[in-house]
Protein backbone atom coordinates (compact mmCIF):
# COMPACT_ATOMS: atom_id res chain seq x y z
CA UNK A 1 116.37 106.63 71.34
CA UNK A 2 118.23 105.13 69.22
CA UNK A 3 120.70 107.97 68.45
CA UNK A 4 121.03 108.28 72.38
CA UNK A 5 124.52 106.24 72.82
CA UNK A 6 126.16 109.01 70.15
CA UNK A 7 124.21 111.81 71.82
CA UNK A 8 125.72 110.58 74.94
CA UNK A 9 128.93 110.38 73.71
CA UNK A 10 129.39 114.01 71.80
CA UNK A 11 127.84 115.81 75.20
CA UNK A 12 129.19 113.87 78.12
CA UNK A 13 128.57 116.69 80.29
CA UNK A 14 124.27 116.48 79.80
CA UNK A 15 124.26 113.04 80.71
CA UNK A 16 122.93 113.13 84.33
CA UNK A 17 120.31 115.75 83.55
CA UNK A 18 118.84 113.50 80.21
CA UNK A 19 119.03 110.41 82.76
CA UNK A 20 116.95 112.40 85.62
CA UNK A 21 114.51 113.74 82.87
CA UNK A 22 114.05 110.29 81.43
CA UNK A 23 113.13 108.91 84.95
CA UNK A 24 110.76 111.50 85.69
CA UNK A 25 109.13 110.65 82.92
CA UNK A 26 109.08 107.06 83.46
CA UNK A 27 108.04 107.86 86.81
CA UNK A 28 105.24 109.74 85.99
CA UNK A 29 104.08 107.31 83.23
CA UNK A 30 104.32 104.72 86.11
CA UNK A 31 101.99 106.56 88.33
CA UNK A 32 99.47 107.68 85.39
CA UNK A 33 99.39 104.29 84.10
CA UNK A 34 99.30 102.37 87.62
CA UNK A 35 101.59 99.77 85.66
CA UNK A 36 105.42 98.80 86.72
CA UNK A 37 108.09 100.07 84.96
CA UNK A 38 111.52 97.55 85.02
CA UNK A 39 114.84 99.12 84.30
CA UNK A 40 118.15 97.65 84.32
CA UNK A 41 121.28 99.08 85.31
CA UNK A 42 124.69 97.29 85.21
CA UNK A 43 126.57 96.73 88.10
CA UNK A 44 130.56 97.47 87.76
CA UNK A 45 133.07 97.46 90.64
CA UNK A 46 134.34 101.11 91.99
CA UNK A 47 137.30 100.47 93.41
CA UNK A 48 138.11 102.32 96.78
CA UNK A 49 141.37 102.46 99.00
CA UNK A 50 141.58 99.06 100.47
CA UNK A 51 138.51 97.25 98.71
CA UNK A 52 135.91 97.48 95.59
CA UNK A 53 132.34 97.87 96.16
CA UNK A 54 129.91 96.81 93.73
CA UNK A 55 127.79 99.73 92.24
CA UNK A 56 125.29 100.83 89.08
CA UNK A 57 127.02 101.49 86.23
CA UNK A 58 124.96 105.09 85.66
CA UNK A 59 125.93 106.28 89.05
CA UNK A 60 124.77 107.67 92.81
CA UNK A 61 122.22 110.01 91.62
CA UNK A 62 120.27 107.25 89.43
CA UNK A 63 120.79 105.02 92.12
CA UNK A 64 118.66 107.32 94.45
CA UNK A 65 116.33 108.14 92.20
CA UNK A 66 114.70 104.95 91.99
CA UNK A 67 111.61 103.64 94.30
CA UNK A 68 112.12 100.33 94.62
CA UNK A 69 115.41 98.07 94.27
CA UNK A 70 115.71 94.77 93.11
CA UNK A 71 118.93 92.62 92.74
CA UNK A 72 118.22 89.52 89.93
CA UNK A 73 120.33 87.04 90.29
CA UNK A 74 121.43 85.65 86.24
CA UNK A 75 122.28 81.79 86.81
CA UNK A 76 124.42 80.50 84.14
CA UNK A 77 121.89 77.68 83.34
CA UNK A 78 118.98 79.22 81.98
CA UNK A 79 116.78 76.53 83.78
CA UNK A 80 118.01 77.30 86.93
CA UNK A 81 116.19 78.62 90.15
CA UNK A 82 116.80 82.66 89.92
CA UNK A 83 117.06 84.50 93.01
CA UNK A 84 115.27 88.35 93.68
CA UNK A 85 116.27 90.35 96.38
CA UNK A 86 114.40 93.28 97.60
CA UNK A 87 117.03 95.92 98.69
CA UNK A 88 114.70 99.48 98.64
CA UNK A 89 111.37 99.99 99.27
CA UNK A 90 109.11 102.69 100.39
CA UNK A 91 106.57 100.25 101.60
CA UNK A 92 108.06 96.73 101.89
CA UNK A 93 111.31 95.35 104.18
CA UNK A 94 114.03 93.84 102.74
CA UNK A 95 112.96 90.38 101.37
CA UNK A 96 114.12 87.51 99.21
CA UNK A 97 112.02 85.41 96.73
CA UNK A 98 112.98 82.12 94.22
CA UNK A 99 111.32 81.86 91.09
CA UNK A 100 112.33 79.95 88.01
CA UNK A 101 111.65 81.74 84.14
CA UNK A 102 110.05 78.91 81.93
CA UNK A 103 108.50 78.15 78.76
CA UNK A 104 104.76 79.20 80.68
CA UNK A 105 106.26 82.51 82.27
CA UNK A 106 108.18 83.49 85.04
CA UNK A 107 106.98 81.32 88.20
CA UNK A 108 107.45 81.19 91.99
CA UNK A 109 109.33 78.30 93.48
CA UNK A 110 107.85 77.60 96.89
């Protein structure tokens, strides 16, 4: 994995299909393992005809690919109440919770 970034970079054109086998095998580690598996993808602004919109960096198709959505909000004081949205999900509504990351954990703020 390590070697990925320079992989990437000498065969732009197998990106998407390295991404899409990488997630179906998260996935499926996921499922086998009944455990959560958090991945991050950073947002950048595409920038349309009148306004930009604000979309993951690795694109549409990795964008879809994914079960559940959450946007984490990244307060500039570390201390600070953090925000989660809920934006997809197969089996929940859209929802919003507060929680605050501290020396004991990550915690909910009620």
């Amino acid at each position: 994995m390590y070697t990925l970034p320079k992989f990437i970079e000498e065969r732009p054109n197998r990106r998407t299909g390295l991404l899409f086998r990488l997630m179906a095998d998260l996935q499926r580690i996921a499922v086998s393992r009944q455990i959560a598996i958090v991945l991050m993808n950073q947002m950048s602004t595409r920038i349309g005809l009148s306004t930009g919109a604000v979309v993951g960096a690795l694109g549409d198709g990795w964008a879809h690919r994914c079960n559940i959505r959450l946007l984490l909000s990244a307060p500039r004081n570390v201390d600070a109440e953090r925000v989660a949205a809920l934006l997809k999900s197969n089996s929940s509504p859209e929802t919003v919770g507060r929680f605050r990351i501290c020396q004991d954990g990550i915690r909910d703020i009620l």
